[in-house]
N, C-alpha and C. Protein backbone atom coordinates (compact mmCIF):
# COMPACT_ATOMS: atom_id res chain seq x y z
N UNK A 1 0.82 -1.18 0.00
CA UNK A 1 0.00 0.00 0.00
C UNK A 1 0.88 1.26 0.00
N UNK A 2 1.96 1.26 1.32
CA UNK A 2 2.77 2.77 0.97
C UNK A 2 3.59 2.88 -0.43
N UNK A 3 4.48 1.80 -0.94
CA UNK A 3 4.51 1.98 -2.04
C UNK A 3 3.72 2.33 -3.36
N UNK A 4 3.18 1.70 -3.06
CA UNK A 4 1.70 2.05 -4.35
C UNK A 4 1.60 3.61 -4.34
N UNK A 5 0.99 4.33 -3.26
CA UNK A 5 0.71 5.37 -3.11
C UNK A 5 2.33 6.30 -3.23
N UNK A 6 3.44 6.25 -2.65
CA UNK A 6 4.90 6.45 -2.76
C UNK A 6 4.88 6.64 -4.43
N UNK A 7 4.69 5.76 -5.23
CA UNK A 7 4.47 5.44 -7.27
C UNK A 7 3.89 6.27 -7.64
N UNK A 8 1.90 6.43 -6.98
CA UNK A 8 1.27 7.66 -8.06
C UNK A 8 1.46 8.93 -7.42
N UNK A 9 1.73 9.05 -6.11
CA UNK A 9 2.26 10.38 -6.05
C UNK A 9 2.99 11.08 -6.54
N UNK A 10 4.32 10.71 -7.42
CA UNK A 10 5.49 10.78 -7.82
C UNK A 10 5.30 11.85 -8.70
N UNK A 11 5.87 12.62 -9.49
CA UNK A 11 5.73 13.08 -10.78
C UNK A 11 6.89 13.04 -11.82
N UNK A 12 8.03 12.25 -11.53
CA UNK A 12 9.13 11.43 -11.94
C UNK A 12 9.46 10.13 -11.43
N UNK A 13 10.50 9.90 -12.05
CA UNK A 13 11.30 8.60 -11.25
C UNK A 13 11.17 8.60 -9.83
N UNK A 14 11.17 7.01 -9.38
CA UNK A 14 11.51 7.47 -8.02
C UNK A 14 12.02 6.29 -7.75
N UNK A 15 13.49 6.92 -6.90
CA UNK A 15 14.60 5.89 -6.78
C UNK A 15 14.19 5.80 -5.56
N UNK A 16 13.89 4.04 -4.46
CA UNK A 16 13.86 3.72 -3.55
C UNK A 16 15.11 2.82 -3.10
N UNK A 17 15.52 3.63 -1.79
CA UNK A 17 16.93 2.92 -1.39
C UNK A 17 16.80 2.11 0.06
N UNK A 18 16.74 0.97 -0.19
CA UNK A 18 16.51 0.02 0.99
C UNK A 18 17.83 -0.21 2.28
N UNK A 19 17.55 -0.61 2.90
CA UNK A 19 18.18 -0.61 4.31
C UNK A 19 18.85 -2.18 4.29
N UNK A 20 18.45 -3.22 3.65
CA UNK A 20 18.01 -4.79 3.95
C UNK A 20 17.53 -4.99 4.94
N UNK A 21 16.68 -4.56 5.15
CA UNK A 21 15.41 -5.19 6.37
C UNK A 21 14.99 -6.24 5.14
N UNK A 22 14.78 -7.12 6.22
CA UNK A 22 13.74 -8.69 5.19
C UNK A 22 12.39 -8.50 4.23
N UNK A 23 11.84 -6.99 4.99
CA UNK A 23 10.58 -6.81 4.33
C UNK A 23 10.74 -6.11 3.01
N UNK A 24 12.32 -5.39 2.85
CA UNK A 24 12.59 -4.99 1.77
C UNK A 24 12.61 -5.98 0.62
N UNK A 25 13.17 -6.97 0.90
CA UNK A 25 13.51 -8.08 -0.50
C UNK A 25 11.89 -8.86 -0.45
N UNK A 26 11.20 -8.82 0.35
CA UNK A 26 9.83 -9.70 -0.11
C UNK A 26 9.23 -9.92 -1.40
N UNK A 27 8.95 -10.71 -1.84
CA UNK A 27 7.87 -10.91 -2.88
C UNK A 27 7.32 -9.59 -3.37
N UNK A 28 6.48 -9.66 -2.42
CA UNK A 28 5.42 -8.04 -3.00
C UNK A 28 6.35 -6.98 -3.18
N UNK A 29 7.21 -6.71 -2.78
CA UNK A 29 8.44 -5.43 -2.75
C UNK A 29 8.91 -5.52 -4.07
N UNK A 30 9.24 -6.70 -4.62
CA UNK A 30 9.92 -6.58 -5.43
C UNK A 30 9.27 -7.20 -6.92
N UNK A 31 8.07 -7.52 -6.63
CA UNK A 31 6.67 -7.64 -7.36
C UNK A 31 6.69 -6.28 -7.73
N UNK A 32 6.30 -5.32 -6.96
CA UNK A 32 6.05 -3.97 -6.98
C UNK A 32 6.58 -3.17 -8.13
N UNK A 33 8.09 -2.75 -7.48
CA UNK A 33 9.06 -2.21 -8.36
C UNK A 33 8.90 -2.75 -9.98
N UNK A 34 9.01 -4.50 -10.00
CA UNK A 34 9.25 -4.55 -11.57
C UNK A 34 7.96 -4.32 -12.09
N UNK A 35 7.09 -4.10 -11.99
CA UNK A 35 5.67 -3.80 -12.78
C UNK A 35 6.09 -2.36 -12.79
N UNK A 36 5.98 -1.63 -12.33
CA UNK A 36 6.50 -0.16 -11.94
C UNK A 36 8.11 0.26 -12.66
N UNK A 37 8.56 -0.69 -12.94
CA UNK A 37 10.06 0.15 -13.25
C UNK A 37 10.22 1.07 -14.21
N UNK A 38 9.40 1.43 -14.58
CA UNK A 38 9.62 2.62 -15.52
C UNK A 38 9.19 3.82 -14.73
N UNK A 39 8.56 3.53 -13.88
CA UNK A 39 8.29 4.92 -13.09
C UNK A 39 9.76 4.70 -11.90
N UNK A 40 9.92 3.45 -11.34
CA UNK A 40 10.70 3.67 -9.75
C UNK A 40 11.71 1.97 -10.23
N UNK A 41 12.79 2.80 -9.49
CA UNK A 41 14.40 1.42 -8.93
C UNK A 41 14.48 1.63 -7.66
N UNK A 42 14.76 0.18 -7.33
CA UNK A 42 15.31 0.22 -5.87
C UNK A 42 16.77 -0.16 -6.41
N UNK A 43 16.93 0.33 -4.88
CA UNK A 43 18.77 0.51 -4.93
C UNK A 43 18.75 -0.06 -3.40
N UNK A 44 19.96 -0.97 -2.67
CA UNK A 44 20.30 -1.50 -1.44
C UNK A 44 21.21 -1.06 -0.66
N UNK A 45 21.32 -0.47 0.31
CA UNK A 45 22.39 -0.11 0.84
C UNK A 45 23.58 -1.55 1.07
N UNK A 46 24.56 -1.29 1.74
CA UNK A 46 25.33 -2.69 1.53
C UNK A 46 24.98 -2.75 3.18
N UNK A 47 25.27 -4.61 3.28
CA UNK A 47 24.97 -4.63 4.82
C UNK A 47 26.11 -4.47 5.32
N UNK A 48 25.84 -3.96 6.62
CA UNK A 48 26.52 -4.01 7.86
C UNK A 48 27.66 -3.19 7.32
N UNK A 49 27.27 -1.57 7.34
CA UNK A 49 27.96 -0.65 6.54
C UNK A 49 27.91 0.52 7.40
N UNK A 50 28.30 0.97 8.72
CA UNK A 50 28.18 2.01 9.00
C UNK A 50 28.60 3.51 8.71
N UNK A 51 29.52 3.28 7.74
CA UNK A 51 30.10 4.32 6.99
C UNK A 51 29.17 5.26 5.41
N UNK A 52 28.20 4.05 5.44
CA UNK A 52 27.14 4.20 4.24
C UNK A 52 25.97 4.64 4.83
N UNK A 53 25.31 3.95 6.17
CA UNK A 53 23.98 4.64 6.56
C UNK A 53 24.44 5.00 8.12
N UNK A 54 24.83 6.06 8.34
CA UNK A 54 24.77 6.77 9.56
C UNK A 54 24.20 6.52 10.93
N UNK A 55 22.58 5.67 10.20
CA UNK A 55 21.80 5.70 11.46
C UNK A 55 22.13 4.19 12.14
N UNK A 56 22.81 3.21 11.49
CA UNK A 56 23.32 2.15 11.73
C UNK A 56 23.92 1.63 12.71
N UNK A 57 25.16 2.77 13.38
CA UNK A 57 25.73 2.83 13.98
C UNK A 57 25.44 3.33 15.62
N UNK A 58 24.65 4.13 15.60
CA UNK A 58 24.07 4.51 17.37
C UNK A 58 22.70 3.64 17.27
N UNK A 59 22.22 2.69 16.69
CA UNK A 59 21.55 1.81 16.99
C UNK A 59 22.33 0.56 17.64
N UNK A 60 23.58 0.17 16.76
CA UNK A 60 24.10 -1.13 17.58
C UNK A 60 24.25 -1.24 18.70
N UNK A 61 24.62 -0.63 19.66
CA UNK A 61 24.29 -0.78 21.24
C UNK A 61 22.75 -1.38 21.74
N UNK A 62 21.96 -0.88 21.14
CA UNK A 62 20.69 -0.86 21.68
C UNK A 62 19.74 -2.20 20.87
N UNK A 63 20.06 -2.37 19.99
CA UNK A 63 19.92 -3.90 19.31
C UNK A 63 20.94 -4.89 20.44
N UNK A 64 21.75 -4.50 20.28
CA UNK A 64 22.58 -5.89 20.93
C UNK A 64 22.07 -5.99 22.53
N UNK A 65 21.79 -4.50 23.05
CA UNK A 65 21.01 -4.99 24.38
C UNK A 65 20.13 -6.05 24.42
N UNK A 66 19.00 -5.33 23.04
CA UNK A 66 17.59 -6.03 23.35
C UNK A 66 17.88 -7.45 23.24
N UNK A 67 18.76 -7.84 22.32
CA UNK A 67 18.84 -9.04 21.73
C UNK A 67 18.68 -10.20 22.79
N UNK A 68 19.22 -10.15 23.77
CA UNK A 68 19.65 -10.46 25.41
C UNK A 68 18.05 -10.33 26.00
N UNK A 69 17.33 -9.59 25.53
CA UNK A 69 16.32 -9.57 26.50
C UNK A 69 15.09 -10.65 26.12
N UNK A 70 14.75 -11.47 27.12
CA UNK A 70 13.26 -12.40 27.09
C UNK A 70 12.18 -11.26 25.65
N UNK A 71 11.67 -12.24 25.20
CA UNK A 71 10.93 -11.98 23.96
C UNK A 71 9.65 -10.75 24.35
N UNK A 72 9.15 -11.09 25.63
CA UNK A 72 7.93 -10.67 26.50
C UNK A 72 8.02 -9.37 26.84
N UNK A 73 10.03 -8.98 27.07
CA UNK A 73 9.97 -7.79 27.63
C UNK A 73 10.19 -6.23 26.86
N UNK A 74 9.40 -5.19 27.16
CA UNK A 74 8.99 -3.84 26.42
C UNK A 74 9.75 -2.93 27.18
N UNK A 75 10.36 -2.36 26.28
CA UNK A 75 11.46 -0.89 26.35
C UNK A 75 10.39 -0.04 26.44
């Protein structure tokens, strides 16, 4: 759905640049794009790149906490 709407909003290209979260490479994600590629490309950041996405890096502390924590428990 946000993509869809992300497509006809557009009034050019529109380059989408993914993170690799899992939900990025899905089926429908990438269903999406190729019906669409004349309007929109995705592009991937590389993994485990903190020099490429900024926000990468003052998250790892706080992932590696949770990671440790029982499934049940809320920050």
């Amino acid at each position: 759905m946000f993509l869809r709407r992300l497509i006809a909003s557009g009034s050019g290209k529109l380059f989408l640049i993914g993170d690799n979260l899992p939900v990025h490479h899905s089926v429908k994600v990438s269903w999406r794009v190729e019906v669409h590629r004349d309007e929109s490309e995705l592009f991937f950041l590389p993994r485990d790149a903190p020099e490429d996405n900024p926000n990468e890096s003052p998250n790892n502390p706080l992932k590696q906490q949770m990671s440790g924590m029982p499934h049940d428990c809320h920050v």
